[in-house]
C-alpha atoms as a PDB file:
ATOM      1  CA  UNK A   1      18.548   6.555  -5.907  1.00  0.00           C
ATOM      2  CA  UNK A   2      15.677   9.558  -6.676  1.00  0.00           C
ATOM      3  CA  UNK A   3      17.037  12.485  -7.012  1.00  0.00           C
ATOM      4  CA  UNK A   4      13.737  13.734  -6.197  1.00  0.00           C
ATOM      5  CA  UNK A   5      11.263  12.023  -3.932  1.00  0.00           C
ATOM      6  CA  UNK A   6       8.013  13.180  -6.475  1.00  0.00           C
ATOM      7  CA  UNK A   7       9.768  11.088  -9.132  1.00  0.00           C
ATOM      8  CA  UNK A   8       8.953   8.118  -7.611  1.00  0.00           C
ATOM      9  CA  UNK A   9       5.676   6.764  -8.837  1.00  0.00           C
ATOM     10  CA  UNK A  10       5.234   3.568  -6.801  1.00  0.00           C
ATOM     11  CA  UNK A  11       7.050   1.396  -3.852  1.00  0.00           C
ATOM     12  CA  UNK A  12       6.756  -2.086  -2.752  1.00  0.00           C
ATOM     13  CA  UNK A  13       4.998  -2.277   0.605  1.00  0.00           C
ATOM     14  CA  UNK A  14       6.441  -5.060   2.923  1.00  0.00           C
ATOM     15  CA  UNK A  15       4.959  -7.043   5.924  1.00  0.00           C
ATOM     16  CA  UNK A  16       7.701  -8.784   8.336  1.00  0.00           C
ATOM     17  CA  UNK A  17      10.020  -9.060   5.253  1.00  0.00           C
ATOM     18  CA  UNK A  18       7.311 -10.313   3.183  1.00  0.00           C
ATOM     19  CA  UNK A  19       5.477  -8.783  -0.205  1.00  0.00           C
ATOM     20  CA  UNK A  20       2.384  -7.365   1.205  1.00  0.00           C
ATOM     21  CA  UNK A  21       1.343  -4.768  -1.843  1.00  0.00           C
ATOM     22  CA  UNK A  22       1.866  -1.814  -3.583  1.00  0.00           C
ATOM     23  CA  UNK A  23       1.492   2.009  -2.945  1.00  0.00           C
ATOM     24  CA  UNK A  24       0.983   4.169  -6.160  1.00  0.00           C
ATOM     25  CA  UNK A  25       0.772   8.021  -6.520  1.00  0.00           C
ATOM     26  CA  UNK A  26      -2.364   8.759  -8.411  1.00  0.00           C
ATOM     27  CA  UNK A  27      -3.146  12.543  -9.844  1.00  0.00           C
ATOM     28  CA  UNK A  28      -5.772  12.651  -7.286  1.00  0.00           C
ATOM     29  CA  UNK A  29      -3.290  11.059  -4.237  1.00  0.00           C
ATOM     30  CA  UNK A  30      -2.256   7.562  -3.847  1.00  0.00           C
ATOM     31  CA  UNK A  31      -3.782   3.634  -4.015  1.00  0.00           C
ATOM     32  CA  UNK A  32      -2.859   0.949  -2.112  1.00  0.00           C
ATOM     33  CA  UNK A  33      -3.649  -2.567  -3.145  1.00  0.00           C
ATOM     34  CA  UNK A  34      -2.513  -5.695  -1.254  1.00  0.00           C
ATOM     35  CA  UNK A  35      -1.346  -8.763  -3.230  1.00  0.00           C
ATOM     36  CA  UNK A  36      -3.317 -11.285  -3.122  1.00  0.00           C
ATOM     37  CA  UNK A  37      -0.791 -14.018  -2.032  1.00  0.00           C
ATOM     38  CA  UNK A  38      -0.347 -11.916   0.819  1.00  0.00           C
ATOM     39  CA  UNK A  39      -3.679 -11.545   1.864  1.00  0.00           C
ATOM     40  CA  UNK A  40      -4.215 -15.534   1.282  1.00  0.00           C
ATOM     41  CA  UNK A  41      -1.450 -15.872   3.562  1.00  0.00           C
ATOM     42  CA  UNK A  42      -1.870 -13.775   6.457  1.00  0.00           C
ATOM     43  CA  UNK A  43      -4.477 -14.752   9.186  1.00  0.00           C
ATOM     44  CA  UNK A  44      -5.250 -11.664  10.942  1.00  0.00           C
ATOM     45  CA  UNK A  45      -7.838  -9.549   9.597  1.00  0.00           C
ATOM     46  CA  UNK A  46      -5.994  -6.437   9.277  1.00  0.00           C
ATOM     47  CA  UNK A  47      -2.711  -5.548   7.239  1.00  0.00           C
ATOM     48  CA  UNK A  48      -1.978  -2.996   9.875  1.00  0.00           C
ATOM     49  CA  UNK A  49      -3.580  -1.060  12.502  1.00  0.00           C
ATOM     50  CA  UNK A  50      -6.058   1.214  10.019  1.00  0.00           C
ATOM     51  CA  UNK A  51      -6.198  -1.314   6.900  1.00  0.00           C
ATOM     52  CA  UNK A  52      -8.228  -3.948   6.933  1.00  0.00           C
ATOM     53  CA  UNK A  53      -6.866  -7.076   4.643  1.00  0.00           C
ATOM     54  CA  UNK A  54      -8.677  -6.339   1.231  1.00  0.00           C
ATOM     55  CA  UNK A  55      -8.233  -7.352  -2.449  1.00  0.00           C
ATOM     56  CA  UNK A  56     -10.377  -3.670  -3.116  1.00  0.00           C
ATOM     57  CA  UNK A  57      -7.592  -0.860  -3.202  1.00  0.00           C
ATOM     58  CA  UNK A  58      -7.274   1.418  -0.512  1.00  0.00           C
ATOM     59  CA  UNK A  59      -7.879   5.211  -2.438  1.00  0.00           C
ATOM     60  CA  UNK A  60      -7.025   8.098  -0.325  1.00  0.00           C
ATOM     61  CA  UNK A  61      -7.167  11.643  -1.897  1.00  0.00           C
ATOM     62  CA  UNK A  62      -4.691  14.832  -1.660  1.00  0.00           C
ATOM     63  CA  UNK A  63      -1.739  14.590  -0.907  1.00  0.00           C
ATOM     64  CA  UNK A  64      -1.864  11.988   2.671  1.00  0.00           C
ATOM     65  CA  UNK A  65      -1.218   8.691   2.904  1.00  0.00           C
ATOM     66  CA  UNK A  66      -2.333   5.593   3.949  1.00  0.00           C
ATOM     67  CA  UNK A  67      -2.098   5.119   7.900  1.00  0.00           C
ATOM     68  CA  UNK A  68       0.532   2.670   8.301  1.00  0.00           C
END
């Protein structure tokens, strides 16, 4: 385990125990990019409430994330 949470630079993002993406810490903030097995897979057009199912990665800036 991280002995400290900032030393984690990226985590796998999962969908009803399935791969759905990746979230990365950028300098600016963070990127998340769905894979794109996932998004050929799912059916719905959203990943979750506030992402819509996208192969362009989601960029936010400072130091929020995504709304999951």
């Amino acid at each position: 385990m991280f002995s400290d949470i900032k030393e984690v630079s990226e985590l796998k993002i999962y969908k009803n125990n399935e791969f759905a993406g990746i979230l990365k810490r950028t300098p600016q903030g963070c990127e998340f990019l769905l894979s794109a097995d996932f998004i050929a897979k799912i059916s719905e057009p959203y990943f979750s409430y506030c992402i819509k199912k996208s192969d362009t990665p989601l960029i936010v800036q400072g130091d929020n994330l995504p709304h999951f």
